[in-house]
Protein backbone atom coordinates (compact mmCIF):
# COMPACT_ATOMS: atom_id res chain seq x y z
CA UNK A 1 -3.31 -30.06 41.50
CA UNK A 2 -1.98 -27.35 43.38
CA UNK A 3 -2.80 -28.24 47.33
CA UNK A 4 1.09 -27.22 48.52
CA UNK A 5 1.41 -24.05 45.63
CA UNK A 6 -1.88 -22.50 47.33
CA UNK A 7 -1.46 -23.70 50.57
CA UNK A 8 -1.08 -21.15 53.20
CA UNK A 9 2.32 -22.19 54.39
CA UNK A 10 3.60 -21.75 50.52
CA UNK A 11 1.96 -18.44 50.75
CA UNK A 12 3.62 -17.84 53.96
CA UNK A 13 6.95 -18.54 52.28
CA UNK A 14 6.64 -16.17 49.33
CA UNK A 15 5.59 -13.16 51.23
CA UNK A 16 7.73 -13.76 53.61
CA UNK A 17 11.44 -14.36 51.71
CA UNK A 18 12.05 -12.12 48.67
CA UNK A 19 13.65 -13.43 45.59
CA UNK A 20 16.39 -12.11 44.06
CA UNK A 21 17.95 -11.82 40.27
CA UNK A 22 21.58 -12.24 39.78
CA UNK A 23 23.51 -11.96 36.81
CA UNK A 24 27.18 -12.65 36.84
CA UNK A 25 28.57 -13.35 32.84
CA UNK A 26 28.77 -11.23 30.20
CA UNK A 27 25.66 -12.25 29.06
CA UNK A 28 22.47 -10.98 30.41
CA UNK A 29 20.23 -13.17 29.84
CA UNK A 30 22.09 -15.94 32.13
CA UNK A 31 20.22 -15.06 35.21
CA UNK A 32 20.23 -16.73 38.56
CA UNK A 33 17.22 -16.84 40.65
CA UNK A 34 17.77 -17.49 44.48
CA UNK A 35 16.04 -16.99 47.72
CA UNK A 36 18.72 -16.19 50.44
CA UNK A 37 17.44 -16.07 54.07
CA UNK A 38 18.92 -16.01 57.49
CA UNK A 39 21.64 -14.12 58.85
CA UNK A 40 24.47 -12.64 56.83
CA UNK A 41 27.38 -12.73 59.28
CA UNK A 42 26.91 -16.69 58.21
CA UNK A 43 30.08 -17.00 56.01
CA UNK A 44 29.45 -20.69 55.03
CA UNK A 45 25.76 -21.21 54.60
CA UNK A 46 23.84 -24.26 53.02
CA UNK A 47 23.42 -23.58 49.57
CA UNK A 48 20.88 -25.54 47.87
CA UNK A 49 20.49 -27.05 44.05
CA UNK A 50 17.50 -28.28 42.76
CA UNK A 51 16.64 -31.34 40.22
CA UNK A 52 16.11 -30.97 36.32
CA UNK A 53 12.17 -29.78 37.07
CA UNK A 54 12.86 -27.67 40.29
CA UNK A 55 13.24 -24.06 40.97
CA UNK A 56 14.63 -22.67 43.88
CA UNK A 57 10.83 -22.63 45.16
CA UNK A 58 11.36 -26.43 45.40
CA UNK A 59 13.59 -26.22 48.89
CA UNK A 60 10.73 -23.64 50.35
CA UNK A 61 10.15 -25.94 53.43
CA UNK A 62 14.12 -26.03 54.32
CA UNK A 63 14.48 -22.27 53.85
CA UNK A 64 11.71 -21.65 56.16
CA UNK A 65 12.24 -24.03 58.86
CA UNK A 66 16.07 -24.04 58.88
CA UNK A 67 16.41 -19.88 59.04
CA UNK A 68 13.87 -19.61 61.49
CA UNK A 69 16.44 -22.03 63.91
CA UNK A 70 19.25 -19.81 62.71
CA UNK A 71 20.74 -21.31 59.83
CA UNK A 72 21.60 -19.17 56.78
CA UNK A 73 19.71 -20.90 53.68
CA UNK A 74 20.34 -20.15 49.93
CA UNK A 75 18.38 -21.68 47.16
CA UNK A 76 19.20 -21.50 43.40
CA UNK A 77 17.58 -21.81 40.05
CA UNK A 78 20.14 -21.99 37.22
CA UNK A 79 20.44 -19.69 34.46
CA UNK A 80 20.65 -21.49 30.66
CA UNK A 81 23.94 -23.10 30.47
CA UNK A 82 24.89 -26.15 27.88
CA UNK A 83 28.14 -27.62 29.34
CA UNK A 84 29.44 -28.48 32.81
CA UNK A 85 32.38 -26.02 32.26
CA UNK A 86 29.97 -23.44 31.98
CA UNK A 87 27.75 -24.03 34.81
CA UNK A 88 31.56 -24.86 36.87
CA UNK A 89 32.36 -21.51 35.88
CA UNK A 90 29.01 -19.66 36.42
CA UNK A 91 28.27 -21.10 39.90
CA UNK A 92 31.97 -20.23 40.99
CA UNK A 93 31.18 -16.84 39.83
CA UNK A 94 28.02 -16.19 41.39
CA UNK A 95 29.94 -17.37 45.17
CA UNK A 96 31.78 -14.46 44.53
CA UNK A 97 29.63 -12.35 43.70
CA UNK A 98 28.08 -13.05 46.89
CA UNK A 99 31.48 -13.26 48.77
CA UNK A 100 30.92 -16.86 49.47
CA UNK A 101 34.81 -18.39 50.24
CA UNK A 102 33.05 -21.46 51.58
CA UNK A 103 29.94 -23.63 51.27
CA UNK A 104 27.84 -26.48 52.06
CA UNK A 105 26.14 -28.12 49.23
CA UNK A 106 22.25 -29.77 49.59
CA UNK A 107 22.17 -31.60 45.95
CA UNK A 108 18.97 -33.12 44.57
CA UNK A 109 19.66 -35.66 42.33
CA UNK A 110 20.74 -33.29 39.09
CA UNK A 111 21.87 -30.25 41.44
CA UNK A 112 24.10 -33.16 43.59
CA UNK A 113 25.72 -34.01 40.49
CA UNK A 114 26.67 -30.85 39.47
CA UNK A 115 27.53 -29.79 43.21
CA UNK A 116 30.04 -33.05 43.20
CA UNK A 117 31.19 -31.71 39.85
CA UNK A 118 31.94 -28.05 41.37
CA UNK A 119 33.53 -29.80 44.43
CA UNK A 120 35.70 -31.52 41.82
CA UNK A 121 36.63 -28.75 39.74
CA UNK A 122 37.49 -26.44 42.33
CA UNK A 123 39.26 -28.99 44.69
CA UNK A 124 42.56 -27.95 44.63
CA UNK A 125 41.49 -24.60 46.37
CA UNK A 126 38.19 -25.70 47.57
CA UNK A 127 35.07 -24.07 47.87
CA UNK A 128 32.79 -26.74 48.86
CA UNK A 129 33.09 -27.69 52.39
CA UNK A 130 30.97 -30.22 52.63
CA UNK A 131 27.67 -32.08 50.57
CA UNK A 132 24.25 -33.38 51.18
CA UNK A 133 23.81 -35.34 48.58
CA UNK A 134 19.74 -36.21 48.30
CA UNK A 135 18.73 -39.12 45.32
CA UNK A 136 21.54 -38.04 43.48
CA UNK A 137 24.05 -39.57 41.02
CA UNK A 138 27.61 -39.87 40.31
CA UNK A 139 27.12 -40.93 36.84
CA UNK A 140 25.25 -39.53 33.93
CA UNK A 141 24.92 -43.06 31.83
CA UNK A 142 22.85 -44.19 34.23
CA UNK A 143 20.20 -42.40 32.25
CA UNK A 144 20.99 -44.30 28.86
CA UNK A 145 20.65 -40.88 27.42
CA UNK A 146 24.15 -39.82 26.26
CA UNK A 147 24.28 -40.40 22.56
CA UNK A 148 20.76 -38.45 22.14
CA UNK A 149 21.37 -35.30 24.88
CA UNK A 150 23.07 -32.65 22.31
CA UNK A 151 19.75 -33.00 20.73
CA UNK A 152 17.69 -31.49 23.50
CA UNK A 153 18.07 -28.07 22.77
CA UNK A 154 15.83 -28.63 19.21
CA UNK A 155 13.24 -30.57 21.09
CA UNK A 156 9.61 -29.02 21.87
CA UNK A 157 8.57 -28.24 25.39
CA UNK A 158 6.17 -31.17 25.89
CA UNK A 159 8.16 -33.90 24.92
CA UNK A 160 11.15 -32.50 27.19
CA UNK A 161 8.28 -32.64 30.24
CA UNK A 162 7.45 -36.23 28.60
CA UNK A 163 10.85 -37.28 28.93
CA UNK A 164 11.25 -35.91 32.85
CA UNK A 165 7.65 -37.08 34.06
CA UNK A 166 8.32 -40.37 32.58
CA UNK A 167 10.91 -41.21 35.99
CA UNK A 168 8.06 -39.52 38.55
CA UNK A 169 6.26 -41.79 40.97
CA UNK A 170 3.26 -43.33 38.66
CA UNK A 171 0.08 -44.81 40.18
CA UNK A 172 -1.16 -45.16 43.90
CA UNK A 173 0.83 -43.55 46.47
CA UNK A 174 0.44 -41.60 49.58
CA UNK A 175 -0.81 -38.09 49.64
CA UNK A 176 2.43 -36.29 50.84
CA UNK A 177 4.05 -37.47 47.92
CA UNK A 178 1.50 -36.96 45.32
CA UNK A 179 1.72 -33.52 46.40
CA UNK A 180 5.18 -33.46 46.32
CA UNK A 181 4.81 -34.63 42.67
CA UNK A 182 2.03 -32.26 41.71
CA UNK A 183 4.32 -29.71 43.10
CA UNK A 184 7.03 -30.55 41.27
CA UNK A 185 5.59 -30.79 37.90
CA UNK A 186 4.05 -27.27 38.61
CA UNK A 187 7.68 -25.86 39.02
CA UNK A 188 8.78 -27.52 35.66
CA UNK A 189 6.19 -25.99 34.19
CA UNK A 190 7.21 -22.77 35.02
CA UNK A 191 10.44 -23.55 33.34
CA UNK A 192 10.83 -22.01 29.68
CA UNK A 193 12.20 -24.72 26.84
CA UNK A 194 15.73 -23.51 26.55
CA UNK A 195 15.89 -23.91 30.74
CA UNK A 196 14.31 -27.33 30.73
CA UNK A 197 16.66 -28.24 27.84
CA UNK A 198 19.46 -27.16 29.14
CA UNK A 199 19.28 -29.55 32.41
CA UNK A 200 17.97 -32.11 30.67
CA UNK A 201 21.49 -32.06 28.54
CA UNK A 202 23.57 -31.40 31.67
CA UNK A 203 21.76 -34.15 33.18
CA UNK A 204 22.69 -36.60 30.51
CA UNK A 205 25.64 -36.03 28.69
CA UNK A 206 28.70 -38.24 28.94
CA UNK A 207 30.22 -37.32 32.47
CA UNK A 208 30.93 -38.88 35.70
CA UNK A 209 32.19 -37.64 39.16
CA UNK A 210 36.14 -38.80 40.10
CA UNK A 211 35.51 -39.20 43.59
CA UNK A 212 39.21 -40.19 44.22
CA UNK A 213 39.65 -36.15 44.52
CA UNK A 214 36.60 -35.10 46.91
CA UNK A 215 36.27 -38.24 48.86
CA UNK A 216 38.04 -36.91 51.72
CA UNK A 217 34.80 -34.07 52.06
CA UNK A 218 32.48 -34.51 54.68
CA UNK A 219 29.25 -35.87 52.96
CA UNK A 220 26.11 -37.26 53.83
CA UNK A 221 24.39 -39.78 51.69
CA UNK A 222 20.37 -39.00 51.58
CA UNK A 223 17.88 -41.17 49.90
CA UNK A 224 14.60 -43.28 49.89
CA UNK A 225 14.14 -46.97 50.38
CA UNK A 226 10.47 -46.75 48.49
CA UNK A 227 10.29 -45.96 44.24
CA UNK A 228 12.25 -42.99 42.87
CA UNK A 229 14.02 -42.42 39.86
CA UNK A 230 17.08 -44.47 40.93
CA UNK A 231 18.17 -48.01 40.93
CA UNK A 232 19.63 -49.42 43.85
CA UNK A 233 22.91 -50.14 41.61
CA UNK A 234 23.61 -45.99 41.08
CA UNK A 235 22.72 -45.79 44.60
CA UNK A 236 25.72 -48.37 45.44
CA UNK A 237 27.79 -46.53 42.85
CA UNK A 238 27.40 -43.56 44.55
CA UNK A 239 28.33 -44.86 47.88
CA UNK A 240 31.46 -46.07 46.33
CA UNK A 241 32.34 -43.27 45.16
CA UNK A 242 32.06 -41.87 49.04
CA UNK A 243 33.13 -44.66 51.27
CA UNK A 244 33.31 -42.93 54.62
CA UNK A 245 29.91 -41.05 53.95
CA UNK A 246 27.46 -40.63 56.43
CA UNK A 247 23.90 -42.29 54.82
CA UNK A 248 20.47 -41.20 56.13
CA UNK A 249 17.84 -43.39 54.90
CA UNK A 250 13.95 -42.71 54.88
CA UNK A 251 11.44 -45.20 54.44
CA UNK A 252 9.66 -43.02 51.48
CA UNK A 253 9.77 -39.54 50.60
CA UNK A 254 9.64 -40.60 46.52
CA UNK A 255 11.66 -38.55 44.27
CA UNK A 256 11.32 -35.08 45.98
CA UNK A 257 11.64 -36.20 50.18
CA UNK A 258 13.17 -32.44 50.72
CA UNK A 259 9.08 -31.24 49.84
CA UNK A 260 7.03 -34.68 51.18
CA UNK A 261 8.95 -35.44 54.50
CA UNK A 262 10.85 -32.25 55.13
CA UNK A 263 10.66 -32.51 58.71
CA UNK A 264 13.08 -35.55 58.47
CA UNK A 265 15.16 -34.31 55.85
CA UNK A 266 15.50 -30.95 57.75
CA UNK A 267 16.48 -33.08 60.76
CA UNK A 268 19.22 -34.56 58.59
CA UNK A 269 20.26 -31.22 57.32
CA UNK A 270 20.90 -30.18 61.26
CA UNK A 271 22.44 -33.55 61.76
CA UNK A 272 25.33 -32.79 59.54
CA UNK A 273 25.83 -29.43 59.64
CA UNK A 274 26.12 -29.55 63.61
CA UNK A 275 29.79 -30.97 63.17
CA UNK A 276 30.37 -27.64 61.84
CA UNK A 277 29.41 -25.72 64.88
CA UNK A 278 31.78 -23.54 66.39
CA UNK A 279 33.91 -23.18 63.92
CA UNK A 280 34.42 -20.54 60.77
CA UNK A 281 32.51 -22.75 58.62
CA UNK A 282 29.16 -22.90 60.71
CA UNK A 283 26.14 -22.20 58.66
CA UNK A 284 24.46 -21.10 61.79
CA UNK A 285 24.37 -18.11 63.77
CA UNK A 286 26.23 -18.59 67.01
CA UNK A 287 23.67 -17.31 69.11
CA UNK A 288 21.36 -19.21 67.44
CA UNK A 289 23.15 -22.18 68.95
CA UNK A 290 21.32 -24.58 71.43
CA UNK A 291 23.17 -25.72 75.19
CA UNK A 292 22.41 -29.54 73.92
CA UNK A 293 24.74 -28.11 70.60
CA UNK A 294 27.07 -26.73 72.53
CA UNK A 295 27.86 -29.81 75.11
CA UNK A 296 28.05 -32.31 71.27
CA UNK A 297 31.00 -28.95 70.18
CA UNK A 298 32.50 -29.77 73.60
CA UNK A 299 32.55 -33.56 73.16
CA UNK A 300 33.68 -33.53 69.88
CA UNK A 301 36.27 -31.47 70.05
CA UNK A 302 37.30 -33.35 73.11
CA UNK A 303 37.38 -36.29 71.88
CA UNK A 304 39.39 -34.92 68.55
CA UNK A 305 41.94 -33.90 71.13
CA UNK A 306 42.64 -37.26 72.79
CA UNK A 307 42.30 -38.98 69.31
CA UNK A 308 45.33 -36.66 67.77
CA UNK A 309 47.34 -37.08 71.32
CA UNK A 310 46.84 -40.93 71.18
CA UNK A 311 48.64 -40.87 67.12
């Protein structure tokens, strides 16, 4: 246990990017933990939301790599909060707080559900410009779950942890992700009860994303072909629900691909967020931006033009 928490790179990261305390309701002791790194004249940065048993330490590879090329990076770890109405109206508060019009959402698996949910809630005046939506979900009865979830909150620490580690990778498998596992299970148990719980319930109470309202959003479709926690069938359900989506598949990465092939997954961050280039809701800086970006900005936009001339 504990090869990537005492690695040097890890190290690297925490001495390296401060974290930060935010509280934004009336209550105090909702507090949000983020990391935010990379340059703040980015108005529409990445924002990043982790699963049940992640903290914002989880996306530590992306933050590092993807502000070092430029890229403003934010990574979250959700205060205690029981309903998706709550969380809605906590994460809309804390963009303010940090003068956020604008952002681009990296989900994994929990944190894309409740990133599609925020996209939903808020689509009439949006706030969520576009989603990366990594082994996520678009429906919480997948997890069989519902009828037992306003329970959580009474249930003991370890059987909470039980009830997560239970849809981790089990037996042989190949180092990176083992790590990536380890990792993860070290993060969750950072986590007190009340946090854990509250995912867990957010996770599977009875709620499902209407995708006929943020369908039009640009989104891009990550996820594994080895095991994770999801069937194939809520993978299909969730490319239903986003038809014209943009899907990036790697050949194993387990449950947790953004820590055990990050390289990739940070190449599929760029991918998408290129299209965004040159334009107010870049989440790079534009000097930041390479010639080979620049000429794909030319292209695009030139072919854009002769596509709206030729309606």
């Amino acid at each position: 246990m504990g090869e990537i928490r005492n690695s040097r790179e890890y190290g690297s990261f925490r001495s390296s990017v401060s974290q930060k305390k935010v509280v934004v309701d009336d209550d105090d002791s909702k507090v949000w933990t983020m990391y935010d790194a990379g340059p703040r004249n980015v108005k529409c940065p990445l924002v990043c939301l982790p699963p049940v048993s992640g903290t914002a330490d989880v996306f530590f590879r992306q933050i590092m790599a993807l502000s070092g090329l430029g890229y403003r990076v934010i990574a979250l770890q959700y205060p205690v909060y029981w309903s998706l109405q709550e969380w809605i109206d906590g994460f809309r508060k804390l963009l303010d707080h940090l003068q956020l019009d604008k952002i681009h959402i990296f989900g994994a698996s929990l944190g894309g559900f409740l990133g599609q949910k925020f996209a939903e809630a808020t689509y009439k005046s949006p706030r969520v410009h576009s989603m990366i939506l990594c082994n996520a979900f678009s429906d919480t009865t997948v997890f069989q779950q519902t009828t037992t979830a306003p329970t959580f909150w009474l249930m003991p620490a370890f059987m909470l942890k039980k009830m997560v580690m239970g849809n981790f990778t089990q037996g042989m498998t190949e180092p990176a992700i083992a790590d990536s596992v380890d990792f993860l299970v070290e993060c969750m148990d950072s986590l007190p009860q009340s946090e854990l719980a509250s995912r867990l319930t957010l996770n599977c109470q009875n709620a499902s994303v209407d995708g006929e309202k943020i369908n039009q959003l640009p989104v891009t479709i990550l996820d594994v072909f080895d095991e994770s926690a999801l069937s194939t069938s809520v993978k299909e359900e969730l490319y239903k629900c986003y038809p014209n989506s943009k899907r990036a598949h790697l050949k194993s990465g387990g449950n947790f691909p953004y820590v055990s092939r990050s390289a990739e997954v940070n190449l599929y961050i760029q991918i998408h967020l290129r299209d965004f280039h040159g334009t107010r809701f870049s989440a790079i800086d534009p000097e930041m931006i390479t010639d080979a970006d620049r000429e794909a900005i030319k292209q695009k936009l030139e072919t854009d033009g002769a596509e709206a001339n030729s309606e």
